[in-house]
Protein backbone atom coordinates (compact mmCIF):
# COMPACT_ATOMS: atom_id res chain seq x y z
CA UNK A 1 131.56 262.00 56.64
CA UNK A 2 131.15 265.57 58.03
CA UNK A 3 130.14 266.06 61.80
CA UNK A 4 129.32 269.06 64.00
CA UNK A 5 132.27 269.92 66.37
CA UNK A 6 130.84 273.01 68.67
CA UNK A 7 128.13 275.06 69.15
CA UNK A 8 127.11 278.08 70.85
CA UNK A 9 124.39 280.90 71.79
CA UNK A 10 126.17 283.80 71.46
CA UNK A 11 125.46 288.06 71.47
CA UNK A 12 125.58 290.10 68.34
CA UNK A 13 124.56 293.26 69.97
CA UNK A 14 125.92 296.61 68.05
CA UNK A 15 127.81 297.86 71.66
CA UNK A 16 130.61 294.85 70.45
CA UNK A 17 131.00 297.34 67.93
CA UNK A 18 131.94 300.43 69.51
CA UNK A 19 134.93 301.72 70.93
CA UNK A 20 135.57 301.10 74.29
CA UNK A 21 135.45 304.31 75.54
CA UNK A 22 132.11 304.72 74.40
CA UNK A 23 130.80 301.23 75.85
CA UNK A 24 132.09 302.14 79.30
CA UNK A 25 130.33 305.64 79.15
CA UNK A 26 127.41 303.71 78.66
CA UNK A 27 127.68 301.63 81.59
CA UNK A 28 128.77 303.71 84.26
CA UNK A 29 132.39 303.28 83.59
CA UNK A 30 132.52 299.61 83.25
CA UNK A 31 132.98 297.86 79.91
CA UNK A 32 130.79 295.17 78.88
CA UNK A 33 131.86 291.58 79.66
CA UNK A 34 130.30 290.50 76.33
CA UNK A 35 132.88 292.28 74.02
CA UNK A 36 135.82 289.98 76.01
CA UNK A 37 133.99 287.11 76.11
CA UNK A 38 133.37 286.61 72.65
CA UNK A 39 137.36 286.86 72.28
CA UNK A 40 137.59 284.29 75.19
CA UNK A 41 135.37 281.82 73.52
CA UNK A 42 137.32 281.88 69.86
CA UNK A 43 140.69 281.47 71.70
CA UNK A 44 139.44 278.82 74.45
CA UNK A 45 136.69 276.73 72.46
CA UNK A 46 136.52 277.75 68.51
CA UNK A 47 139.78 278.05 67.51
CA UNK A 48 141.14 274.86 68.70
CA UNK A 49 138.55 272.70 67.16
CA UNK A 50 140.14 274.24 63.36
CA UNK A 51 136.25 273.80 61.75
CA UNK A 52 135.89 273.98 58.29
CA UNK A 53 132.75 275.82 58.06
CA UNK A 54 130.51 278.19 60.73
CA UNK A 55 126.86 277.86 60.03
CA UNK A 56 125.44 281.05 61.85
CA UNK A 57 121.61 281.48 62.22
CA UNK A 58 121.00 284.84 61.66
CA UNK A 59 118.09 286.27 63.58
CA UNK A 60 117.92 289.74 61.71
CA UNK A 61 117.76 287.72 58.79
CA UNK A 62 113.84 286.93 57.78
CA UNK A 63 112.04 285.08 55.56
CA UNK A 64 108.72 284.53 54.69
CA UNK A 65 107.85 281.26 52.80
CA UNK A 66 111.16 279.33 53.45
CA UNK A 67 114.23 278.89 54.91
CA UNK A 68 116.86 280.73 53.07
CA UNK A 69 120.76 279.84 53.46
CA UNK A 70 123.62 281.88 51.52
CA UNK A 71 125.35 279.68 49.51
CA UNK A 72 127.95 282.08 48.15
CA UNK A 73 131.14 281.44 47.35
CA UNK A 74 132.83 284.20 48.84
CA UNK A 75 130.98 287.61 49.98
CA UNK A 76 132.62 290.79 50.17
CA UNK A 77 132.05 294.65 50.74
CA UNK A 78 131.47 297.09 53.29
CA UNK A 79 128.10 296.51 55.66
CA UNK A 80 125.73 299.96 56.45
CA UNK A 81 123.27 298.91 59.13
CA UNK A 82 119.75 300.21 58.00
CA UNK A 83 118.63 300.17 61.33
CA UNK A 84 122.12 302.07 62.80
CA UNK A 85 123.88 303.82 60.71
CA UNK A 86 124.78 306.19 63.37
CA UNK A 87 127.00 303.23 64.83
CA UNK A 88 127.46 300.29 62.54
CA UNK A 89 128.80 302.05 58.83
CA UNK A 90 130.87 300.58 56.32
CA UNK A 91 131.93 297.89 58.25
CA UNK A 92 134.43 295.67 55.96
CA UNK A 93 133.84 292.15 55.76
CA UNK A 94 135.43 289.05 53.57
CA UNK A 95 134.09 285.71 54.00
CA UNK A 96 134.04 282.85 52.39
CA UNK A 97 131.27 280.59 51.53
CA UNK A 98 130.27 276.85 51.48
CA UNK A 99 128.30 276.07 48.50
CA UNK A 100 128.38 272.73 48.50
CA UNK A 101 127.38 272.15 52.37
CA UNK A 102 124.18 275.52 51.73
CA UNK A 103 122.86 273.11 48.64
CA UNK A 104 123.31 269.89 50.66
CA UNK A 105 121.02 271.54 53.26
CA UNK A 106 118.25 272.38 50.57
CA UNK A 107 118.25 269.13 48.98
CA UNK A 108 117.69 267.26 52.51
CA UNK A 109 114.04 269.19 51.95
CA UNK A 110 113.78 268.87 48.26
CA UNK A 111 111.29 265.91 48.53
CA UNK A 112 109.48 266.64 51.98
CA UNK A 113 106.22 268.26 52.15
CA UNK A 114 106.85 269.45 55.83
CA UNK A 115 109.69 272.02 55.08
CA UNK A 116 111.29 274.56 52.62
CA UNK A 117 115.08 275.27 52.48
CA UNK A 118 116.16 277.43 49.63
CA UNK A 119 119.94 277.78 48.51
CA UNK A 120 120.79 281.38 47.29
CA UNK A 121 124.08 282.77 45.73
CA UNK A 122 122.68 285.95 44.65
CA UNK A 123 125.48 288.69 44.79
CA UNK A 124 123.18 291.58 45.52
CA UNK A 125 121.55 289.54 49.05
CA UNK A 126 122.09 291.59 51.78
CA UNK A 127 124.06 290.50 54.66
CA UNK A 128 123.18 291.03 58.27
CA UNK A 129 125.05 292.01 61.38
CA UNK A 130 124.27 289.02 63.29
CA UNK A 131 126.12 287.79 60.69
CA UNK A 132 128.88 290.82 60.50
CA UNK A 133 129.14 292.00 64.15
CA UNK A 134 130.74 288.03 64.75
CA UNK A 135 133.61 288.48 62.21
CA UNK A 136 136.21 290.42 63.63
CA UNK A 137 135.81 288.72 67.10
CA UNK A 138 135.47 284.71 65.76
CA UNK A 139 136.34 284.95 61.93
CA UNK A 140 140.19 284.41 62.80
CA UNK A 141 143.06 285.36 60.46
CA UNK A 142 142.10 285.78 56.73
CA UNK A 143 144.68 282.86 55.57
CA UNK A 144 143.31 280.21 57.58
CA UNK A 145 139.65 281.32 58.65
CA UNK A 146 136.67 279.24 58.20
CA UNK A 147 134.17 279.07 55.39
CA UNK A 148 130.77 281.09 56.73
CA UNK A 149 127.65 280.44 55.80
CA UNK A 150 124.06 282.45 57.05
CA UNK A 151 120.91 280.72 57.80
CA UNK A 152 117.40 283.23 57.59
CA UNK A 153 114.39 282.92 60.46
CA UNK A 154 111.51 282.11 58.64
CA UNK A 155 109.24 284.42 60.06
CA UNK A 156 106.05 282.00 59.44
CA UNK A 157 107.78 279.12 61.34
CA UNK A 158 107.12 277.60 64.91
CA UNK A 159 109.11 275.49 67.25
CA UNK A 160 108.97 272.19 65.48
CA UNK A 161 109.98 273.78 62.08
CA UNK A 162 112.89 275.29 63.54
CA UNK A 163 113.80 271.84 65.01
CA UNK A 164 113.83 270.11 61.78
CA UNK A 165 115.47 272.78 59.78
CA UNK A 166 118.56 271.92 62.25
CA UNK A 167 117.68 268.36 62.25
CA UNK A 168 118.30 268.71 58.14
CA UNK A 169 121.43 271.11 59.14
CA UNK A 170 122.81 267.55 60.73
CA UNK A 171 121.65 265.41 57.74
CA UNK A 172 123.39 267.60 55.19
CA UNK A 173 126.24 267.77 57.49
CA UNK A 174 126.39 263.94 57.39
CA UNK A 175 126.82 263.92 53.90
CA UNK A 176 129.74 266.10 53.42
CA UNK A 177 133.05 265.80 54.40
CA UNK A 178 133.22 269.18 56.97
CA UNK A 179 133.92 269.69 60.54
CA UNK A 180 131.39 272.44 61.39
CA UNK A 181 130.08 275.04 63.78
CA UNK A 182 126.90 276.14 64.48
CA UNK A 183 126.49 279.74 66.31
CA UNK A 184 122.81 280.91 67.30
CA UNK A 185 123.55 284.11 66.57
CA UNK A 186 120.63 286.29 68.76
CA UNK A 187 119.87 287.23 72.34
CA UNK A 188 117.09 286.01 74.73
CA UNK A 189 114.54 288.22 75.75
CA UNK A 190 113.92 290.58 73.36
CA UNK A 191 112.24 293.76 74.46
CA UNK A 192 113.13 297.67 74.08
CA UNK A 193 112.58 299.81 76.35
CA UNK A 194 110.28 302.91 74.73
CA UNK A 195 112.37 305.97 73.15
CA UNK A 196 111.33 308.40 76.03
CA UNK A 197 113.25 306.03 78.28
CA UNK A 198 115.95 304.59 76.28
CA UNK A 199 118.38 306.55 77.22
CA UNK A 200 118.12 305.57 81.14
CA UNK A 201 118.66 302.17 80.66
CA UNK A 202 122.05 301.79 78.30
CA UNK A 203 123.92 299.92 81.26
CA UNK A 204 124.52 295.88 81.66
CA UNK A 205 123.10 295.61 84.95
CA UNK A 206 120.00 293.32 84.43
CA UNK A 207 118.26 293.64 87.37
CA UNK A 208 117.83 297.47 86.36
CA UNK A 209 117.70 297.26 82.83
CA UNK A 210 116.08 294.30 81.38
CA UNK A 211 112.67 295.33 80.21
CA UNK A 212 110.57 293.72 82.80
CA UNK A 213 112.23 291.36 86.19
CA UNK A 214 109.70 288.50 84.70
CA UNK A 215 111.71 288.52 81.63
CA UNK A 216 114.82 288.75 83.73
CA UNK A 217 114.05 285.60 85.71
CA UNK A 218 113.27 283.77 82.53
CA UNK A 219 116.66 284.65 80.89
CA UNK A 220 117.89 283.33 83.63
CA UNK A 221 115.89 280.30 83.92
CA UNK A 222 116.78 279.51 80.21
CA UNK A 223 120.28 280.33 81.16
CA UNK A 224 120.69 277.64 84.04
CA UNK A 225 119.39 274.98 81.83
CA UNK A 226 121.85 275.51 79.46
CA UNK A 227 124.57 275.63 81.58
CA UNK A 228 123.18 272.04 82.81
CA UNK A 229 122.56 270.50 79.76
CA UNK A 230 119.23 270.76 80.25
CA UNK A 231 117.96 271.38 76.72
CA UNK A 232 114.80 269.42 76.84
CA UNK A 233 113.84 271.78 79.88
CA UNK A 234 114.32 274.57 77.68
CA UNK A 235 112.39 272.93 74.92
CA UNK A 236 109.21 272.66 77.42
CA UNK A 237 110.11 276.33 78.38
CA UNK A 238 109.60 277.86 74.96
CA UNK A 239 105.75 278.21 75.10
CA UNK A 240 106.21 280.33 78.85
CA UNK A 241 109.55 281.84 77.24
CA UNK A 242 107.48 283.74 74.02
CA UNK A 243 105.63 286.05 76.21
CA UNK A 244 109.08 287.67 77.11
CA UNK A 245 109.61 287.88 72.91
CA UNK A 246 112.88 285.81 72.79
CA UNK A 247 114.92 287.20 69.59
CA UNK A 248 114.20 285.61 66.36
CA UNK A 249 111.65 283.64 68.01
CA UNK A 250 114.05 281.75 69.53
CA UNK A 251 114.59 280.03 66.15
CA UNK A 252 118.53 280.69 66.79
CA UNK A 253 118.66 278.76 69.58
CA UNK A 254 115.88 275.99 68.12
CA UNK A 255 117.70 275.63 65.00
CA UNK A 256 120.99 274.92 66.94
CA UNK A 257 119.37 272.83 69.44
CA UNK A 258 117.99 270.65 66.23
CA UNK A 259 121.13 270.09 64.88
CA UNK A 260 122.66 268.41 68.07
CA UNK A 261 119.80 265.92 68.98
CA UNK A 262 116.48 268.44 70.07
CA UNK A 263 115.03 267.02 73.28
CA UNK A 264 117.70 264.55 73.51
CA UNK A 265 120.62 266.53 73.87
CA UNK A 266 122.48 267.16 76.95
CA UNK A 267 125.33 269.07 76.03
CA UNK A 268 126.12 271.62 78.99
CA UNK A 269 127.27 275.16 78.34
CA UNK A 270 130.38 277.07 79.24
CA UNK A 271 129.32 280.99 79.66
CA UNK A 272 131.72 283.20 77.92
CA UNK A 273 131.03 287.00 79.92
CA UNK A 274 128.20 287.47 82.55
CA UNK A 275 124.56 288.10 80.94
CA UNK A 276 124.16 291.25 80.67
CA UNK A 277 121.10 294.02 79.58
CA UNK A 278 121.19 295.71 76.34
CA UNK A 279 118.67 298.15 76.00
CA UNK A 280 116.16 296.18 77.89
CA UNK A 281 116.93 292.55 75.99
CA UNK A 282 119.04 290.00 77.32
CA UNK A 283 122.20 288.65 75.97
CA UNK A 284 124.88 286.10 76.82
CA UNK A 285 127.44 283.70 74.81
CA UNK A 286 126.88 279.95 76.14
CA UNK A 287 129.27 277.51 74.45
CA UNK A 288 127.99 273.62 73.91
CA UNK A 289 131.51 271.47 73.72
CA UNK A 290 130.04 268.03 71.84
């Protein structure tokens, strides 16, 4: 019987990505705490645990009609952002795949009339850097790593549909003989600054460069809770929380938060790296030990 063994919020932002010269010149000298703390967190929290499989809602991954999970058995090549090319170009990445867990996840939906979860081993899907940007930092060496599978946002969904798809995440988990992760792979709030001021507000400092301070006290807000173990708070937050656009709709973080108990969970977060601004959004990695 399989069983979920951590869990986390974490940052997929492209500055993990660049070379550190280039993220300090971009923050007044300082490099961002997120790029060390997502090393901190595999070496302190993920690589001890020795999961078989990361599940890894992908918030740049949408969907219309249904839920969509890659159910590949190994996916390979170089990754071309479409929206940054400039940055984020044939990027190599080698993962494999967990068939038999991505189908166990559709069929806990195949006979509900509340919920749609698709399995898809198509060769030619594209992959996402939610999905990519995590690899080199949590992936771990090649011989031993984890499978990965990649869970879509249905774009059409609301809080409670999120819930069950990680509710169903659980089930199928139940039923097969893995020790799994689950990473909410997105930020918080979720808004750019315009292109005529972009370039002003590249640092990590929050209190200057997150889009608006009411979205900066939210983060926050959202952030405490977690920390506590306060996930039903955060659950009665969401409604306030979507005027500040949380990424993905928050579905990252819903999705997650479905799969260890919704309302009734109370697992408390360890922060990995301060939260930090990223062109006016706001990002952190919050692990959940269970």
């Amino acid at each position: 019987m399989g069983e979920i063994v951590g869990a986390a919020l974490v940052s997929h932002v492209p500055t993990l990505m660049l070379p550190e010269e280039v993220r300090r010149s971009l923050n007044d000298g300082e490099d961002t705490t997120l790029f060390a703390g997502l090393h901190r967190l595999r070496t302190e929290k993920l690589a001890p645990l020795n999961a078989d499989t990361v599940v890894v809602i992908d918030t740049h991954w949408y969907t219309t009609i249904e839920h969509i999970v890659s159910s590949h058995e190994r996916r390979n090549g170089l990754y071309t952002s479409e929206e940054l090319p400039r940055g984020l170009r044939q990027i190599p990445y080698d993962l494999k795949g967990d068939p038999e867990l991505a189908t166990a996840w559709a069929e806990t939906a195949r006979e509900r009339d509340d919920s749609w979860i698709t399995a898809i081993d198509d060769p030619h899907l594209p992959i996402h850097y939610p999905t990519v940007n995590l690899l080199p930092f949590l992936q771990g060496p090649a011989e031993s790593a984890a499978r990965w599978v990649s869970a879509s946002i249905c774009q059409t969904g609301e809080p409670d549909d999120f819930l069950l798809f990680g509710q169903l995440l659980a089930e199928a988990i139940a039923k097969v003989d893995r020790r799994v992760v689950v990473l909410a792979s997105g930020g918080l709030s979720h808004r750019f600054w315009p292109l005529k001021e972009f370039r002003d507000h590249e640092g990590a400092d929050p209190d200057r460069h997150i889009r608006t301070p009411e979205a900066c006290a939210a983060d926050r807000n959202v952030i405490q809770m977690l920390l506590a173990g306060n996930h039903a708070g955060v659950l009665d937050f969401v409604p306030e929380f979507k005027q500040h656009g949380p990424e993905g709709k928050f579905g990252h973080y819903l999705t997650m938060v479905g799969a260890l108990g919704g309302a009734g969970c109370t697992a408390t977060g360890t922060q990995f790296g301060n939260y930090e601004a990223v062109a006016g959004t706001g990002q952190t990695h919050i692990w959940f030990d269970l």
